[in-house]
C-alpha atoms as a PDB file:
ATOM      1  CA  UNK A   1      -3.801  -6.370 -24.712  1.00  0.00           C
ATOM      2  CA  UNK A   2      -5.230  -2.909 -23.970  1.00  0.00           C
ATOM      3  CA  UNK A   3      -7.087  -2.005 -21.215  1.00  0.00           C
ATOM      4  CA  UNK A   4      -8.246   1.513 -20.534  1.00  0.00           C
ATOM      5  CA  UNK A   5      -9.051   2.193 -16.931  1.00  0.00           C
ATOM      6  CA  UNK A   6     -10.789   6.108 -16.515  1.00  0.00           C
ATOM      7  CA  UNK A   7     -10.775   8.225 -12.742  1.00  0.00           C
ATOM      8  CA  UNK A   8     -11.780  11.502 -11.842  1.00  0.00           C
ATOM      9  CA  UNK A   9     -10.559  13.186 -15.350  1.00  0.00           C
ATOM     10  CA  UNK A  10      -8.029  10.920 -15.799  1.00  0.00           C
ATOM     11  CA  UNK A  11      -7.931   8.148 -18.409  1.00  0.00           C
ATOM     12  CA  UNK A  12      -4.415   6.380 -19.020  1.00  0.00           C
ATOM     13  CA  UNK A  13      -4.332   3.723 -21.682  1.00  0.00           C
ATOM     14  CA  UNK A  14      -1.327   0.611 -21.440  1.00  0.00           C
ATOM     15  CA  UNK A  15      -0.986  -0.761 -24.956  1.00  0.00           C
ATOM     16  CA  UNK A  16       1.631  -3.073 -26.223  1.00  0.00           C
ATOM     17  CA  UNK A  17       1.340  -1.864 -29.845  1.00  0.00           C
ATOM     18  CA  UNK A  18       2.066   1.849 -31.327  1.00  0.00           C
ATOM     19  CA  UNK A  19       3.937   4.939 -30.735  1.00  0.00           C
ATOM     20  CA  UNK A  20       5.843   4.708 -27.243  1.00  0.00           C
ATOM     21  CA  UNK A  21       4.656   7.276 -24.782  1.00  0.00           C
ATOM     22  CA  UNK A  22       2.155   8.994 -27.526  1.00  0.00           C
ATOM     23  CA  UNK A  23      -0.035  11.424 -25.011  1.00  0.00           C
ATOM     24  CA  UNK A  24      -3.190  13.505 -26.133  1.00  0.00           C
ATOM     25  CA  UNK A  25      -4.123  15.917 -23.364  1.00  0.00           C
ATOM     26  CA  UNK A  26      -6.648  18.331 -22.632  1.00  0.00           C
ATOM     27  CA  UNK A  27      -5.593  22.019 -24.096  1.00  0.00           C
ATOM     28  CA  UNK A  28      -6.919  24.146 -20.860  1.00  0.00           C
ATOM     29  CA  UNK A  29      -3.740  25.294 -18.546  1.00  0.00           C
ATOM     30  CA  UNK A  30      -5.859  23.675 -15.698  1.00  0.00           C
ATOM     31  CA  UNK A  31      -7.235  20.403 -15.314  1.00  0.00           C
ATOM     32  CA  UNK A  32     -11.247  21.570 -15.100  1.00  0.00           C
ATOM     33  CA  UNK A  33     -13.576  18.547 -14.258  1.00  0.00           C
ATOM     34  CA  UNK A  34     -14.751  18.688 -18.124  1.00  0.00           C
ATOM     35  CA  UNK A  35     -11.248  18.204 -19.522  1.00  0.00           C
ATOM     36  CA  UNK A  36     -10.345  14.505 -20.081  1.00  0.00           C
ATOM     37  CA  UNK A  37      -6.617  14.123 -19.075  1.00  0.00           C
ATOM     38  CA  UNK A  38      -5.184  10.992 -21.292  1.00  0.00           C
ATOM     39  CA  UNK A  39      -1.806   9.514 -21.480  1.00  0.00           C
ATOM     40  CA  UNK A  40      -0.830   6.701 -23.711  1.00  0.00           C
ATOM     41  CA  UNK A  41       1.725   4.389 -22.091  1.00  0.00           C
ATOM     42  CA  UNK A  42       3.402   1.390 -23.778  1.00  0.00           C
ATOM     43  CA  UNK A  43       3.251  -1.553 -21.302  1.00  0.00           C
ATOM     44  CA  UNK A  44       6.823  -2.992 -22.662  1.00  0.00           C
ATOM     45  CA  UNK A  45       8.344   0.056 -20.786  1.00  0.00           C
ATOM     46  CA  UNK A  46       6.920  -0.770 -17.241  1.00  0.00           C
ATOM     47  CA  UNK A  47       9.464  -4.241 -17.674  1.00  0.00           C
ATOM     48  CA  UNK A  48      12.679  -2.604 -16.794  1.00  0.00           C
ATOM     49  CA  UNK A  49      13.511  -0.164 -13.993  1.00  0.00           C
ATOM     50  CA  UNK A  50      14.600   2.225 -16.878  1.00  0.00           C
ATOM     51  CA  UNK A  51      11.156   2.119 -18.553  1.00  0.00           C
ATOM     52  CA  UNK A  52       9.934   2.620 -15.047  1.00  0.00           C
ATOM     53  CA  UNK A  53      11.547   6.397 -14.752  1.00  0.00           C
ATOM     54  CA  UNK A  54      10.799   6.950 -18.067  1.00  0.00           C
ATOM     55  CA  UNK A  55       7.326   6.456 -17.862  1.00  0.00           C
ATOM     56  CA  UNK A  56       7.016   8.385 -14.715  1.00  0.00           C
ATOM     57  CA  UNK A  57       8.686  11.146 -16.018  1.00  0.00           C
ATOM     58  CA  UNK A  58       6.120  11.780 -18.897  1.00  0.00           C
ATOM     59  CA  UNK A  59       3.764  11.218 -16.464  1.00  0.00           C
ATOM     60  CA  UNK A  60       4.840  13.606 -14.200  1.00  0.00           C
ATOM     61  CA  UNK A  61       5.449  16.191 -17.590  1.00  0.00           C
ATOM     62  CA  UNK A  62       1.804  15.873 -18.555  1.00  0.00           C
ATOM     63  CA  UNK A  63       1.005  16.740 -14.700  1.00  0.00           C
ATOM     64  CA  UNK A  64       3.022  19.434 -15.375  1.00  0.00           C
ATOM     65  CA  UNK A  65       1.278  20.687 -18.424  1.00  0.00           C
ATOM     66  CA  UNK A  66      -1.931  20.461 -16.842  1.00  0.00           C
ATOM     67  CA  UNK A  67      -1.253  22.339 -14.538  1.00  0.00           C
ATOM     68  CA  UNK A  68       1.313  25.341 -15.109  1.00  0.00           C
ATOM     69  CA  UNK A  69      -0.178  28.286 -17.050  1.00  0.00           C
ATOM     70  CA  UNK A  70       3.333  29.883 -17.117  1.00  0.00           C
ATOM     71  CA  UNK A  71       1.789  33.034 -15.687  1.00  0.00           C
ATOM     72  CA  UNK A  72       1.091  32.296 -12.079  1.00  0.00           C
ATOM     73  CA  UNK A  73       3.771  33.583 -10.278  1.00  0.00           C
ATOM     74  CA  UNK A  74       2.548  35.208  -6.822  1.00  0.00           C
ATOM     75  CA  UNK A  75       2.924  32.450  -4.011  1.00  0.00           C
ATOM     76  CA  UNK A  76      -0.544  31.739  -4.180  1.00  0.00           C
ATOM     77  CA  UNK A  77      -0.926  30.380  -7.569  1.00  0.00           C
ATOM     78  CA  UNK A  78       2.409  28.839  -7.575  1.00  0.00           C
ATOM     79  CA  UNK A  79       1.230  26.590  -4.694  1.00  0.00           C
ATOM     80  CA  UNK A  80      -1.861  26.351  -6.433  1.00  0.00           C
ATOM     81  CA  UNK A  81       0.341  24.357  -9.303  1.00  0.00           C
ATOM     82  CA  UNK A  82       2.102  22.439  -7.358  1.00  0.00           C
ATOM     83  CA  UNK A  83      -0.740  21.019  -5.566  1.00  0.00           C
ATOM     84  CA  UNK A  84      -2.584  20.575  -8.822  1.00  0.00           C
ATOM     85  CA  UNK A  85       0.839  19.021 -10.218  1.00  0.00           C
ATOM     86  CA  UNK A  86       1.368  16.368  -7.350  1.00  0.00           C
ATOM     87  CA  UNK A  87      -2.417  15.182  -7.360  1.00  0.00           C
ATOM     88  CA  UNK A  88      -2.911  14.728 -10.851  1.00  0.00           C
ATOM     89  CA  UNK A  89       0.178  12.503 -10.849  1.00  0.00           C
ATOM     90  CA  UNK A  90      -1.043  10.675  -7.799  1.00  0.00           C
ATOM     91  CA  UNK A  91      -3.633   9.753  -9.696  1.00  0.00           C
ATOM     92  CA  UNK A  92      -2.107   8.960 -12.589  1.00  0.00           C
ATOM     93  CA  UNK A  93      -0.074   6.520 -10.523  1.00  0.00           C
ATOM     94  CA  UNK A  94      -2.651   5.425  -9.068  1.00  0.00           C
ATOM     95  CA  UNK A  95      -5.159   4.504 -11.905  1.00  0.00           C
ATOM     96  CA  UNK A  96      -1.499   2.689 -13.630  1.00  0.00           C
ATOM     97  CA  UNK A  97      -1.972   0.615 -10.777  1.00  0.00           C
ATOM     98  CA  UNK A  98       1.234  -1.225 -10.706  1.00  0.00           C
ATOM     99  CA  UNK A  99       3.770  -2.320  -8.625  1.00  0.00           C
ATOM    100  CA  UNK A 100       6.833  -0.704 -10.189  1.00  0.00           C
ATOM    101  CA  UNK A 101       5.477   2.498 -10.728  1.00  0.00           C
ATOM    102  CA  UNK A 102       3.678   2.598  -7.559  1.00  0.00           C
ATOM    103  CA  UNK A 103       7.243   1.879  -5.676  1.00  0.00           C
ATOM    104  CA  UNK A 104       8.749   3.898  -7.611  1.00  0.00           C
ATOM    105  CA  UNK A 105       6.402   7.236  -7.235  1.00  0.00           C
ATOM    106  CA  UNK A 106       6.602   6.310  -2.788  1.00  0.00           C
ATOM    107  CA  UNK A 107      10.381   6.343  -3.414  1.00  0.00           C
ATOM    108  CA  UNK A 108      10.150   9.688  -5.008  1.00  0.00           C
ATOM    109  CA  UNK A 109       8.100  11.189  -3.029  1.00  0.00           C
ATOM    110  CA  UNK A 110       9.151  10.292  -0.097  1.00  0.00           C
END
């Protein structure tokens, strides 16, 4: 089963077939509200509480990409990343929309 579920710029498709973890993402170093933001996530990973940190952690390495240009290194722009790193994988989280993930990002986070 494959359900594709789209916010903001964000589209993140669960699939139980294919490449594990196989991501397309939008080239620009910043997230613009044109660029389309996808992540492919095999569903068989979100079963164990390894699969769990695994899938956040390409989750939070697309953020990442997103978001860094590599350049930006006065304060400014820095905080500029993070910011743009933490809500793009809040809402990558949140469009997942499951339990394990979800408890897992609060336990993160918090």
């Amino acid at each position: 089963m494959t359900a594709r579920t789209t916010l903001k710029t964000i589209a993140i498709t669960f699939s139980t077939l294919g490449a594990a973890l196989g991501t397309a993402i939008a080239p620009a170093a910043f997230a613009a509200p044109s660029d389309n933001i996808s992540v492919e996530i095999d569903t068989r990973y979100l079963e164990t509480d390894w699969g769990v940190e695994k899938v956040y952690d390409v989750l939070a390495d697309k953020a990442q990409s997103a978001c860094v240009t590599g350049s930006a290194r006065d304060i400014s722009n820095r905080k500029f990343e993070r910011d743009c790193m933490t809500d793009l994988l809040d809402d990558f989280i949140k469009d997942a929309d499951h339990d394990k993930l979800t408890s897992y990002h609060a336990s993160v986070t918090n």
